[in-house]
C-alpha atoms as a PDB file:
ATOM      1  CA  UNK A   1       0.000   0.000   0.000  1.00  0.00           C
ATOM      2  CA  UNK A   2       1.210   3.454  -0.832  1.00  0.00           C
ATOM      3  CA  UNK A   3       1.569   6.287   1.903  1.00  0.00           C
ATOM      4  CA  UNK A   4      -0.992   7.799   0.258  1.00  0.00           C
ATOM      5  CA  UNK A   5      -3.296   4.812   0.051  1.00  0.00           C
ATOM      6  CA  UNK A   6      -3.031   4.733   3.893  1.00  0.00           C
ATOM      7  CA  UNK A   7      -6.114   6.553   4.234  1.00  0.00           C
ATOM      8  CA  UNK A   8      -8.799   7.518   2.136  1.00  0.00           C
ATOM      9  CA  UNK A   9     -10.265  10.692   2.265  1.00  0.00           C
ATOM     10  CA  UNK A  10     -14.487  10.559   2.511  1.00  0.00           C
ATOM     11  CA  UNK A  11     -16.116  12.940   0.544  1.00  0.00           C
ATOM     12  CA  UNK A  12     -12.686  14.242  -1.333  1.00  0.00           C
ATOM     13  CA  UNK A  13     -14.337  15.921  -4.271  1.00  0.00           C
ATOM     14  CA  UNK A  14     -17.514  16.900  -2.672  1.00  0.00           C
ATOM     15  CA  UNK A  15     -15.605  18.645  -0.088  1.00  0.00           C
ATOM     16  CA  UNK A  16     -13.346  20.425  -2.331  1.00  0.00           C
ATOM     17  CA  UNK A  17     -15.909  21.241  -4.580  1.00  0.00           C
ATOM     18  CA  UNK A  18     -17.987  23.010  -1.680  1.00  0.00           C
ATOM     19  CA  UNK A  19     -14.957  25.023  -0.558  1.00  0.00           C
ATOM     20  CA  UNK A  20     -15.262  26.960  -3.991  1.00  0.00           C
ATOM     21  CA  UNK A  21     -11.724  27.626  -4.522  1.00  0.00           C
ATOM     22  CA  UNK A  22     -10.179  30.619  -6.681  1.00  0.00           C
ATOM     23  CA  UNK A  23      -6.750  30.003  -7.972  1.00  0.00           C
ATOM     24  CA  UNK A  24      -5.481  32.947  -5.424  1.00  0.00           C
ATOM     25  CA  UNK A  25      -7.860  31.522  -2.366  1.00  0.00           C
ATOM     26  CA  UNK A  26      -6.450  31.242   1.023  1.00  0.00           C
ATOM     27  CA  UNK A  27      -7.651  27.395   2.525  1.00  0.00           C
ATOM     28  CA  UNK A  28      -7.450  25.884   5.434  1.00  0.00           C
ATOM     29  CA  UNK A  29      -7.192  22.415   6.241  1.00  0.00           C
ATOM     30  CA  UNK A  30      -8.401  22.003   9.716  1.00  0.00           C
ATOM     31  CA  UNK A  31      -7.551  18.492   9.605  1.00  0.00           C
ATOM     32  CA  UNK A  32      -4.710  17.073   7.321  1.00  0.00           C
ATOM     33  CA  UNK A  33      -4.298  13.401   8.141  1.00  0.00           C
ATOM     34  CA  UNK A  34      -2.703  12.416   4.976  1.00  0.00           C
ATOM     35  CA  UNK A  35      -3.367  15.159   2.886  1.00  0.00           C
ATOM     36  CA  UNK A  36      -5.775  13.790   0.411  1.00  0.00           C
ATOM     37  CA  UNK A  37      -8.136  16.793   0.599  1.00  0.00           C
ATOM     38  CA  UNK A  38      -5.085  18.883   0.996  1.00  0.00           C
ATOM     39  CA  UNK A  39      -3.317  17.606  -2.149  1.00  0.00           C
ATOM     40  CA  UNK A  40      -7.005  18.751  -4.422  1.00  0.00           C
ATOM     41  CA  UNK A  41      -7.098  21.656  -2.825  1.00  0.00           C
ATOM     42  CA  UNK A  42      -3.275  22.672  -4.084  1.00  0.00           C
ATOM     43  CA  UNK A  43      -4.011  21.046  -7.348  1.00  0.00           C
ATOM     44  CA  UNK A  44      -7.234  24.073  -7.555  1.00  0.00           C
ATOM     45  CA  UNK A  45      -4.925  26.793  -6.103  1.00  0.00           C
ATOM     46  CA  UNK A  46      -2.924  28.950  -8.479  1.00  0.00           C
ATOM     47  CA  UNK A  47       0.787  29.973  -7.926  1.00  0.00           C
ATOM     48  CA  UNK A  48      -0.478  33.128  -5.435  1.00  0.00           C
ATOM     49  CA  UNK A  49      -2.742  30.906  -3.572  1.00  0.00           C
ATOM     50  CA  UNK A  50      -2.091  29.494  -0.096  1.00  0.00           C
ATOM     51  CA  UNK A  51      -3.102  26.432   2.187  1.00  0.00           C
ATOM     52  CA  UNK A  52      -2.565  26.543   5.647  1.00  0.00           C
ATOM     53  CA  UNK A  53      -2.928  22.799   7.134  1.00  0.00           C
ATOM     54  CA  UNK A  54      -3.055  21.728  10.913  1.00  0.00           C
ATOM     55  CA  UNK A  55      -2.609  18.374  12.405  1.00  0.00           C
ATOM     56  CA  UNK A  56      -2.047  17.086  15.882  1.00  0.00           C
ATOM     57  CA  UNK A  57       0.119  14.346  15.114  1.00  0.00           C
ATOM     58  CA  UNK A  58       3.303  14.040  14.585  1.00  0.00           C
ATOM     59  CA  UNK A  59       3.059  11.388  12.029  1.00  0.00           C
ATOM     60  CA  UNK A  60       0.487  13.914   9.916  1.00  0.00           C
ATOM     61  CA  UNK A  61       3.191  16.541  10.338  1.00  0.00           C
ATOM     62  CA  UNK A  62       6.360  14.452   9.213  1.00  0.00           C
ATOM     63  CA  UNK A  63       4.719  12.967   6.110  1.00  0.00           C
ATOM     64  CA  UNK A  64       3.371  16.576   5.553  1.00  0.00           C
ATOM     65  CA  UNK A  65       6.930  17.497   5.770  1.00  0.00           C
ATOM     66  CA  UNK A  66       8.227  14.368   3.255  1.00  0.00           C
ATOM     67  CA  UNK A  67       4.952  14.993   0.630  1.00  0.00           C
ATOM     68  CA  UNK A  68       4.077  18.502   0.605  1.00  0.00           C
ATOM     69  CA  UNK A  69       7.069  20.576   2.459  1.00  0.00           C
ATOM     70  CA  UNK A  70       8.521  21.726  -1.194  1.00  0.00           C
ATOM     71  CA  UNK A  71       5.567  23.311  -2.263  1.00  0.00           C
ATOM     72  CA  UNK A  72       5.500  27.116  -1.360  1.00  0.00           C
ATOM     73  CA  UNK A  73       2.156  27.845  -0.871  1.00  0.00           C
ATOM     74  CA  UNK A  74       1.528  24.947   2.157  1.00  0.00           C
ATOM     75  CA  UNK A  75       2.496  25.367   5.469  1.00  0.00           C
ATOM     76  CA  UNK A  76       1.412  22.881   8.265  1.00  0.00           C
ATOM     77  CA  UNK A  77       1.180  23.750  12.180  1.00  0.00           C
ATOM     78  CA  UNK A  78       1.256  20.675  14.557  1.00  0.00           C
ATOM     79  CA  UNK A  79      -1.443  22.287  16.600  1.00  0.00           C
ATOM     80  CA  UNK A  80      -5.655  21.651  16.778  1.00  0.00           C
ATOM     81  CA  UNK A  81      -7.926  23.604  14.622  1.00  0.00           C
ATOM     82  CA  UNK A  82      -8.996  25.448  17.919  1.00  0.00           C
ATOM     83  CA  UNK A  83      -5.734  27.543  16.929  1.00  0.00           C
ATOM     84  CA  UNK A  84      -6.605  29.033  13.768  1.00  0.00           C
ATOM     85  CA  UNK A  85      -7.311  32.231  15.101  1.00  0.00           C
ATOM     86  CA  UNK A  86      -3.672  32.788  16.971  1.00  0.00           C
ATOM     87  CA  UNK A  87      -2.064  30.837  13.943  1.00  0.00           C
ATOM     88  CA  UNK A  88      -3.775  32.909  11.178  1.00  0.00           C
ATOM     89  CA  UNK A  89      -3.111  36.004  12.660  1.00  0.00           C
ATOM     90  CA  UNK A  90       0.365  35.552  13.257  1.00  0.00           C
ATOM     91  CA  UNK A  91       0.326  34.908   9.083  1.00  0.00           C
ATOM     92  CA  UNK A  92      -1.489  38.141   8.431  1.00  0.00           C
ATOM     93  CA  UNK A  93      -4.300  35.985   7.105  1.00  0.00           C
ATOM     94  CA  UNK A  94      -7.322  36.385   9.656  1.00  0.00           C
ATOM     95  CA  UNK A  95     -10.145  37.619   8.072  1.00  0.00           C
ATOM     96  CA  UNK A  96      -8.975  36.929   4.279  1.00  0.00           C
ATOM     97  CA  UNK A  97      -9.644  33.131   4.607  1.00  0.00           C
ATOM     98  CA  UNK A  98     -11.465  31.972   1.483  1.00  0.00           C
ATOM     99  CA  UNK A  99     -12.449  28.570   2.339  1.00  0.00           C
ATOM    100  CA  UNK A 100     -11.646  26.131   6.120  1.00  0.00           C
ATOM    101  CA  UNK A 101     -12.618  22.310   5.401  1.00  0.00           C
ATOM    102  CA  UNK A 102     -13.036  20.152   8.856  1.00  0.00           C
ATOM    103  CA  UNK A 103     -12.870  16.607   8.446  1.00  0.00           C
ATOM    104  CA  UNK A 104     -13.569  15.209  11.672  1.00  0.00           C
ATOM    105  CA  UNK A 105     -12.262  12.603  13.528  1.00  0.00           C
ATOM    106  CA  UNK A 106      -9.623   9.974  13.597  1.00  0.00           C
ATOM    107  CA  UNK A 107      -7.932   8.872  10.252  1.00  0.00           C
ATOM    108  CA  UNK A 108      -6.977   5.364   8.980  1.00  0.00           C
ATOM    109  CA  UNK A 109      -3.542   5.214   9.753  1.00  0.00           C
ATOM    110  CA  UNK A 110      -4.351   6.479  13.502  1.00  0.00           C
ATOM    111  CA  UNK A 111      -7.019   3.494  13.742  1.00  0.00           C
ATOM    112  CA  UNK A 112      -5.347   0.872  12.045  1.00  0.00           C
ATOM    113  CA  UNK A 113      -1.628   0.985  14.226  1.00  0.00           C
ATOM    114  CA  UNK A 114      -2.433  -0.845  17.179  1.00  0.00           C
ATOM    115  CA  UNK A 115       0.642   1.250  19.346  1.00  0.00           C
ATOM    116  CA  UNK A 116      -1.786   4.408  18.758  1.00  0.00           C
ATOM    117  CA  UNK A 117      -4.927   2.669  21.229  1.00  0.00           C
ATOM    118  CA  UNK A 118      -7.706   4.275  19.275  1.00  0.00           C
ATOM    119  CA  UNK A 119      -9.405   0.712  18.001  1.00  0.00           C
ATOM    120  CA  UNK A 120     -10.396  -2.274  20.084  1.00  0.00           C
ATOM    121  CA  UNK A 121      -9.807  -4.469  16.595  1.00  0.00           C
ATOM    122  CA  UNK A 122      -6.220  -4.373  17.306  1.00  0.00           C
ATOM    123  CA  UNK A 123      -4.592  -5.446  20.632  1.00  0.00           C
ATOM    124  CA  UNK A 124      -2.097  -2.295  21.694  1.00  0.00           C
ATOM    125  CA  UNK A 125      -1.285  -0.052  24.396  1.00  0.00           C
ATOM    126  CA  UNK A 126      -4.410   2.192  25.419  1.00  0.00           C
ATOM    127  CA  UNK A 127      -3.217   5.174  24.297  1.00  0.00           C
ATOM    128  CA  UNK A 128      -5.893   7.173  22.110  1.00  0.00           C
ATOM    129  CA  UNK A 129      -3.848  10.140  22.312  1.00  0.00           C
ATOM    130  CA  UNK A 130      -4.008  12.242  18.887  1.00  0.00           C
ATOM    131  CA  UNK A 131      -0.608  13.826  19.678  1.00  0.00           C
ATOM    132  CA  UNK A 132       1.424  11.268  22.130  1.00  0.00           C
ATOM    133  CA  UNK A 133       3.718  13.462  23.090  1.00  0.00           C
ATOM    134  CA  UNK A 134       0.755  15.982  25.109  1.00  0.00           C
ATOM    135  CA  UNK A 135      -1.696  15.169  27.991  1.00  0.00           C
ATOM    136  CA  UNK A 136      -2.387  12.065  29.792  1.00  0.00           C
ATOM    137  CA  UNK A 137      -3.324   8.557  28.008  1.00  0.00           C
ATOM    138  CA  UNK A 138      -6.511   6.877  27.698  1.00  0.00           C
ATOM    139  CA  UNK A 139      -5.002   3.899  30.803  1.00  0.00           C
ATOM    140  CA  UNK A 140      -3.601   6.557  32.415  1.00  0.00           C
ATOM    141  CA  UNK A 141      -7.004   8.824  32.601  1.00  0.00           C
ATOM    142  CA  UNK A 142      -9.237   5.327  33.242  1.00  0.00           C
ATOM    143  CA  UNK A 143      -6.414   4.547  36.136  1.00  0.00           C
ATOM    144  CA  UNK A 144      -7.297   7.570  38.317  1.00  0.00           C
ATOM    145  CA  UNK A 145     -10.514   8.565  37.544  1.00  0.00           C
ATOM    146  CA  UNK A 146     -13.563   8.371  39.396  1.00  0.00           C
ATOM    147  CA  UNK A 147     -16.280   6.296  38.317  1.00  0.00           C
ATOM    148  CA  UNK A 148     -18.827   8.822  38.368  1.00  0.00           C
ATOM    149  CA  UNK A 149     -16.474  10.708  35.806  1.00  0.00           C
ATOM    150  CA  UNK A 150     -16.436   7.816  33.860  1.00  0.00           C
ATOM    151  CA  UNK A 151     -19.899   7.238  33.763  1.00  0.00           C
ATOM    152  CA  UNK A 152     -20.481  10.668  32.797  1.00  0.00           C
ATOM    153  CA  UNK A 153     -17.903  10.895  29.413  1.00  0.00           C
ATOM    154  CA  UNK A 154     -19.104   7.157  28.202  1.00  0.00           C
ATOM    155  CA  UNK A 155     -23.065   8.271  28.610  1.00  0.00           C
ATOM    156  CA  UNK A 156     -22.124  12.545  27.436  1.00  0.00           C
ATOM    157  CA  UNK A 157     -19.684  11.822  24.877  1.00  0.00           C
ATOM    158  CA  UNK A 158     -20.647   7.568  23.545  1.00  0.00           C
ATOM    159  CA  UNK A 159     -24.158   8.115  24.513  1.00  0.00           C
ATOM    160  CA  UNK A 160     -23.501   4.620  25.692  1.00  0.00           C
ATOM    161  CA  UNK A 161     -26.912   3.755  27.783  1.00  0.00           C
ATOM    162  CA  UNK A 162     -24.971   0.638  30.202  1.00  0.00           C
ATOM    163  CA  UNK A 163     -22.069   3.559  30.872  1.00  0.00           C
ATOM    164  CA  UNK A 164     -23.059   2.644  34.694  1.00  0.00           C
ATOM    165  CA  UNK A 165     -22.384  -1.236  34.302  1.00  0.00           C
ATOM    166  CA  UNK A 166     -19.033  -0.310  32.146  1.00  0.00           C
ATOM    167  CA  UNK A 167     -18.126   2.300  34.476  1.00  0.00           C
ATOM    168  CA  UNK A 168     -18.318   0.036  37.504  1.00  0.00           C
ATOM    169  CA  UNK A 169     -16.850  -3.380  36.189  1.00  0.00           C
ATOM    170  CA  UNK A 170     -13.514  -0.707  35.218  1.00  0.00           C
ATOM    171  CA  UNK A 171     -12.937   0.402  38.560  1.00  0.00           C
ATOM    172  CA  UNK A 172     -13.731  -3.181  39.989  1.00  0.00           C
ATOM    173  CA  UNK A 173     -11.198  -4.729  36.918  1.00  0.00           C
ATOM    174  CA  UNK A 174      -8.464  -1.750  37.870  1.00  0.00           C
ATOM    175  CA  UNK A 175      -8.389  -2.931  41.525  1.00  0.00           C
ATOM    176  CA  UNK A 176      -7.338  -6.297  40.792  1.00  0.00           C
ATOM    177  CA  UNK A 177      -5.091  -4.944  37.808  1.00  0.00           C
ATOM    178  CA  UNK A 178      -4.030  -2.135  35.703  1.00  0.00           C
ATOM    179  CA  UNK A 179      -5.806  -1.570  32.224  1.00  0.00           C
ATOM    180  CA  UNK A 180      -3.427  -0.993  30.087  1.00  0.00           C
ATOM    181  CA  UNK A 181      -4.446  -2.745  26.546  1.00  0.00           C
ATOM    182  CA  UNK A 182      -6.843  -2.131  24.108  1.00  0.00           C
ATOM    183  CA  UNK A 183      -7.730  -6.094  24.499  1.00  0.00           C
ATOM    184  CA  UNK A 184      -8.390  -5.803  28.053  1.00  0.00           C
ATOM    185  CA  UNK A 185     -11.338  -2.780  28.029  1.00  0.00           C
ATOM    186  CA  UNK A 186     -12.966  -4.618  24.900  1.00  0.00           C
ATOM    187  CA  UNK A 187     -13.100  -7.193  26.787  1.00  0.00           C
ATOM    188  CA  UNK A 188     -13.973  -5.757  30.219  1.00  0.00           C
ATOM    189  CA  UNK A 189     -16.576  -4.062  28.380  1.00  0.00           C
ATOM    190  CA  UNK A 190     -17.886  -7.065  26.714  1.00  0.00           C
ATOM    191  CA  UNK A 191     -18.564  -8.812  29.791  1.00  0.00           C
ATOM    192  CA  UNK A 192     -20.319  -5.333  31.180  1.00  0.00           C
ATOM    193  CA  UNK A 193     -23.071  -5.355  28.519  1.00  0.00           C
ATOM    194  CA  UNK A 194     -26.159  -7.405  28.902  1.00  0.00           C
ATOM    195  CA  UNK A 195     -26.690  -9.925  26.461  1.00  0.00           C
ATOM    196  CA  UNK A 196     -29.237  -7.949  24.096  1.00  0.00           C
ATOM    197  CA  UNK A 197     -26.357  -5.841  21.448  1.00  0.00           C
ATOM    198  CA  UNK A 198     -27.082  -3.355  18.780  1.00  0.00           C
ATOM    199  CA  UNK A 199     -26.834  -5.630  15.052  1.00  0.00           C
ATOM    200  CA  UNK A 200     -23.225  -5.214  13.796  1.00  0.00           C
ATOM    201  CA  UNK A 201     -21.967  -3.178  16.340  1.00  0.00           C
ATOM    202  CA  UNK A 202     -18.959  -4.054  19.063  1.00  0.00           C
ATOM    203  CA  UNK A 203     -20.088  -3.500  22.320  1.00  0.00           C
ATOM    204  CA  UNK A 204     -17.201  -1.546  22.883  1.00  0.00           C
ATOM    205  CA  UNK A 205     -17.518   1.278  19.883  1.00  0.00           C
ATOM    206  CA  UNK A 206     -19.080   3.522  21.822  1.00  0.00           C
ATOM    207  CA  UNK A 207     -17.297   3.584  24.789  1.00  0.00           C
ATOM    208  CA  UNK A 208     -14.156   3.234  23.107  1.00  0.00           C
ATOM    209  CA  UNK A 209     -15.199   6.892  20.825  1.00  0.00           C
ATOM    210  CA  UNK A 210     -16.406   8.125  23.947  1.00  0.00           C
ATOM    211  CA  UNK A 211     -12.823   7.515  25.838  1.00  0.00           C
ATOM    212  CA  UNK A 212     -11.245   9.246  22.749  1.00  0.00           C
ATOM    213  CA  UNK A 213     -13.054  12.427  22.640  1.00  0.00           C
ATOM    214  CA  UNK A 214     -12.398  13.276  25.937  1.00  0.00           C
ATOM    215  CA  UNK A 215      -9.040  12.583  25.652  1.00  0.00           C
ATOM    216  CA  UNK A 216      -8.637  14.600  23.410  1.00  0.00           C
ATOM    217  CA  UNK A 217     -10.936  17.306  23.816  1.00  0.00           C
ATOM    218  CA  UNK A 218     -12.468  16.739  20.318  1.00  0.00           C
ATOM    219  CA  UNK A 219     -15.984  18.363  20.881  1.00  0.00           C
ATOM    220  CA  UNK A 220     -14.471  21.717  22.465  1.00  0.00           C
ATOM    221  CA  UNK A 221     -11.995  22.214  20.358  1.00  0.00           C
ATOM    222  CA  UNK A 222     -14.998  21.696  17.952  1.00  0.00           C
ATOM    223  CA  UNK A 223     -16.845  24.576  19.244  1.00  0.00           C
ATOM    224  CA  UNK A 224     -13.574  26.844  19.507  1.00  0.00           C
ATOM    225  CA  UNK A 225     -12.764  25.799  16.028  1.00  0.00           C
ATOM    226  CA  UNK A 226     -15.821  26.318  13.891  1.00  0.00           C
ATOM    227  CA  UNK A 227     -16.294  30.195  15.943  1.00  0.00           C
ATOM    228  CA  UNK A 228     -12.315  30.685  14.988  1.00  0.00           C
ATOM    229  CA  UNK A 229     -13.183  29.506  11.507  1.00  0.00           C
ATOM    230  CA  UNK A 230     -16.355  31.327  11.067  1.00  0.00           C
ATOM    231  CA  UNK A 231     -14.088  35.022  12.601  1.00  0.00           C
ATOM    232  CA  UNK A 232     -11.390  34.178  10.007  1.00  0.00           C
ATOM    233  CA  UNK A 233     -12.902  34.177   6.888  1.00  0.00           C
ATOM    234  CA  UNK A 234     -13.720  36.843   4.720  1.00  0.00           C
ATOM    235  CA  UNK A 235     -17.447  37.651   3.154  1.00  0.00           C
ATOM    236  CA  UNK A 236     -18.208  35.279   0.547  1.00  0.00           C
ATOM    237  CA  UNK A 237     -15.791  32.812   2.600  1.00  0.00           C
ATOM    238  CA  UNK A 238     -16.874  29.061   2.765  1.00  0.00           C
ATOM    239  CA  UNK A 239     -17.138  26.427   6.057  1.00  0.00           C
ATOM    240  CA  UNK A 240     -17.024  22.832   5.126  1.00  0.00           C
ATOM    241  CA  UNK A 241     -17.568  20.265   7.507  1.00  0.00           C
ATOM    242  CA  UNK A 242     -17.517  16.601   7.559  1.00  0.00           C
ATOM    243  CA  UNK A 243     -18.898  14.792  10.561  1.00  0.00           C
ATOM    244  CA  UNK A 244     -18.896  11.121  11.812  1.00  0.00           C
ATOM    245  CA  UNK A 245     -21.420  10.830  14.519  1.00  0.00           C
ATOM    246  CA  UNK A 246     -24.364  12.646  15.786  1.00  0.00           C
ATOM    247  CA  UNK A 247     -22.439  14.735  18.580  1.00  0.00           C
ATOM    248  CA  UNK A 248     -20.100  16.295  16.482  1.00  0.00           C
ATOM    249  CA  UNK A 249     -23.326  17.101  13.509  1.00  0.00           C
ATOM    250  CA  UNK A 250     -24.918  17.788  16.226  1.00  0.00           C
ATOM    251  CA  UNK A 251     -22.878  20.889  17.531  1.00  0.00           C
ATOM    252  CA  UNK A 252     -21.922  21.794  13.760  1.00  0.00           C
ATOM    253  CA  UNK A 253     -26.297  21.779  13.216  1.00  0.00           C
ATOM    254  CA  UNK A 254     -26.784  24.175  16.013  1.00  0.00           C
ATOM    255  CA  UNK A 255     -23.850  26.515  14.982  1.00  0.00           C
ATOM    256  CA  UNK A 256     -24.740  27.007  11.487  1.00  0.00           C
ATOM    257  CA  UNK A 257     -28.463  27.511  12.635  1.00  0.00           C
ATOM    258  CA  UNK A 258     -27.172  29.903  14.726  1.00  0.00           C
ATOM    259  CA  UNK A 259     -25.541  32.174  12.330  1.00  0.00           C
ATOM    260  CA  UNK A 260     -28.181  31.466   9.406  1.00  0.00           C
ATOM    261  CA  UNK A 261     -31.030  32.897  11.653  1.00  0.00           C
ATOM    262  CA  UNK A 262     -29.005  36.364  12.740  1.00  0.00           C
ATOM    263  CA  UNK A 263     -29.712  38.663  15.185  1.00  0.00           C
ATOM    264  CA  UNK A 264     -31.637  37.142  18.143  1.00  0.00           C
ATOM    265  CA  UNK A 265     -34.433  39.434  18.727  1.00  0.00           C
ATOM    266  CA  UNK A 266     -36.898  39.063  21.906  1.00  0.00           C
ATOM    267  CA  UNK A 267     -39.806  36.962  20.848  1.00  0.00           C
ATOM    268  CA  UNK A 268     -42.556  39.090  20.860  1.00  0.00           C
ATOM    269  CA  UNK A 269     -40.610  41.855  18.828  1.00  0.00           C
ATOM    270  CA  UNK A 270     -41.911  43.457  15.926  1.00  0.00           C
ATOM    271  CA  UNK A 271     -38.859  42.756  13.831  1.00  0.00           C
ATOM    272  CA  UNK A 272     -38.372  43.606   9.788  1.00  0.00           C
ATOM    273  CA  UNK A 273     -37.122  40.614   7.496  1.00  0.00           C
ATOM    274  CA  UNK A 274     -34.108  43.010   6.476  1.00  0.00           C
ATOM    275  CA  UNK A 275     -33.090  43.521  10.323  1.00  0.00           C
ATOM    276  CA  UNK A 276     -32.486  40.336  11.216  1.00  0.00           C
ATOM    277  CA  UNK A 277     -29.490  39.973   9.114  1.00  0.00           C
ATOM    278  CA  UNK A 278     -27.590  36.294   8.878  1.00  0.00           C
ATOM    279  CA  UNK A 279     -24.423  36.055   9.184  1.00  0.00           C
ATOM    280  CA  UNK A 280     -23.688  32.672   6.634  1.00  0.00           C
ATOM    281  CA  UNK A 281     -25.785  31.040   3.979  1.00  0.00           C
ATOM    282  CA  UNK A 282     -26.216  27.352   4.155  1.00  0.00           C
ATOM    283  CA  UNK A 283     -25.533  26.135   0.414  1.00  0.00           C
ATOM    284  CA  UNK A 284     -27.859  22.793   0.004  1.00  0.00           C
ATOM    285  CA  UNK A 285     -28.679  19.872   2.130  1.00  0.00           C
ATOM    286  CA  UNK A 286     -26.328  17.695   4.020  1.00  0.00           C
ATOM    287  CA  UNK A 287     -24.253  15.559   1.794  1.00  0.00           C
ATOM    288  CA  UNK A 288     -23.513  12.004   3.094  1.00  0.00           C
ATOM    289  CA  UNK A 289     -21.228   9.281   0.475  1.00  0.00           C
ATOM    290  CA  UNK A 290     -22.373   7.653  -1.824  1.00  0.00           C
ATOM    291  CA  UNK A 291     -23.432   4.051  -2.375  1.00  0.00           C
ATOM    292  CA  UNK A 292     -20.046   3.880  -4.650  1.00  0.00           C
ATOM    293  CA  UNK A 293     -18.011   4.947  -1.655  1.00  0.00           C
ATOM    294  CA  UNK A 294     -19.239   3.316   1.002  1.00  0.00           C
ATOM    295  CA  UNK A 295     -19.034   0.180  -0.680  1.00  0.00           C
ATOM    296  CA  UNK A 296     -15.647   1.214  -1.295  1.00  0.00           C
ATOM    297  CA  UNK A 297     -14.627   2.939   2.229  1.00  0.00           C
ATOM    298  CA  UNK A 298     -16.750   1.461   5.041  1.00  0.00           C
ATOM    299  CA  UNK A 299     -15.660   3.776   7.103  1.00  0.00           C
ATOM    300  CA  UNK A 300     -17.397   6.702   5.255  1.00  0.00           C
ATOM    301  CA  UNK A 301     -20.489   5.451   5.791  1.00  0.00           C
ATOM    302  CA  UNK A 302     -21.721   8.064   8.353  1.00  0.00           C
ATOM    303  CA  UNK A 303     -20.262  10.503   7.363  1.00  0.00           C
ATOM    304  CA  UNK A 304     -22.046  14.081   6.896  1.00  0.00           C
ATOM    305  CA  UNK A 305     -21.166  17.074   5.212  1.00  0.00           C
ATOM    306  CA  UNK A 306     -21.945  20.699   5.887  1.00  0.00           C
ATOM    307  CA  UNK A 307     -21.630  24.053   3.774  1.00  0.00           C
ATOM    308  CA  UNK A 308     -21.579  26.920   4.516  1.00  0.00           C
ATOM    309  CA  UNK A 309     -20.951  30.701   3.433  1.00  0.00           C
ATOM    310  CA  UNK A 310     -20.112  33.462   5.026  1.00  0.00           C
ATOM    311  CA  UNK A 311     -22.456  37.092   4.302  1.00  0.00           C
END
């Protein structure tokens, strides 16, 4: 398989498509993985253009480095999207931003090496930890924590309705030994859940999404990122964002809503259509993959995208 072939980009030309690029646009790429959305997006800018990529991890930023560090007009910052504001501005680029594309989540490579913790299909060390070299690890967090915490991120953040069982059998498994392997919560949690599963689902996928989010902070830096994203660009400026469960559309939903409705005016109000003034236009309906690609990429198959542009 070719480093490029190590993950596949859902939604590649939809996305780029949506971010409506001139040949002297200014991009972001919120979330490079591999670059595959980065790589169209360079292939639609002209020699004035500019792409500014971010990427937690330090595998993202060396192949970055290897694939993409001749070209003139890319730059990559081993930071989260929640930084675009302090990064952009120390460019000079804050508020001329054409175009920012989130594509949420973890990537292929970062599920498929077992030494990175994020998938219970592969026995490694429970890390989950989008940049290993920052914050605490997924064994260390469930080693300390309290089981009411734990409760609360597997039933706030998996929406995983046995967190109490799963909660309790990993502070009753942690006293007799530490949890340190993917293997060992899969199976802890296996033995937590009733016998009645959801059809084709590991009992473990939620708790095991749940785990990573909080690790690593996914749904605030979220909410920073999208309002940092949304400050950034200039009028006429696109937001593209590609989502992989319902509490990441979720917040994405609300904050589009938000700035497609305008000024919030009491309720009872007399208010004139041309006072309310939005602040973006959504452009279409959410776009999910195709039959094509899903067959192709499992992995895209909940995946939703969201456009839209700035007024």
């Amino acid at each position: 398989m070719t480093a490029q072939g190590l993950h596949e980009s859902v939604l590649l030309q939809e996305a780029v498509d949506a971010l409506n690029i001139a040949s002297d646009g200014i991009v972001i790429d919120g979330t490079f993985g591999r670059g595959g959305h980065s790589r169209l997006i360079l292939k639609a800018l002209g020699d004035t253009g500019r792409l500014l990529a971010f990427d937690k991890d330090p595998q993202a930023i060396a192949f970055a480095d290897e694939h993409f560090g001749a070209d003139q007009r890319f730059s990559i910052v081993q930071d989260s999207f929640a930084q675009i504001k302090e990064q952009a501005e120390a460019l000079g680029l804050f508020g001329k931003i054409t175009g920012v594309l989130f594509d949420l989540g973890v990537s292929s490579p970062q599920l498929d090496q077992a030494e990175r913790g994020f998938s219970f299909m592969k026995d490694g060390p429970l890390d989950m930890r989008m940049n290993p070299e920052q914050g605490i690890s997924a064994a260390q967090w469930l080693a300390k924590a309290k089981e009411g915490d734990i409760r609360h991120v597997l039933k706030v953040y998996g929406e995983e309705k046995f967190a109490g069982r799963i909660a309790r059998k990993i502070i009753e498994m942690r006293d007799e030994q530490p949890i340190t392997t993917t293997r060992q919560l899969a199976k802890l949690i296996d033995e937590a859940v009733p016998g009645k599963r959801e059809p084709g689902k590991h009992p473990a996928t939620r708790s095991f999404q749940a785990i990573r989010i909080y690790i690593n902070q996914e749904l605030s830096d979220l909410e920073k990122g999208l309002q940092a994203a949304f400050d950034g660009l200039a009028v006429g400026g696109r937001l593209v964002v590609i989502s992989f469960h319902s509490l990441e559309d979720r917040i994405v939903k609300r904050f589009f809503k938000k700035l497609s409705k305008g000024d919030d005016f009491p309720k009872d109000l007399p208010v004139r259509a041309e006072d309310i003034k939005p602040q973006v236009k959504l452009l279409g309906k959410p776009v999910r993959p195709n039959e094509v690609e899903v067959d192709e990429n499992v992995r895209s198959r909940s995946a939703i995208m969201r456009v839209a542009e700035k007024l």
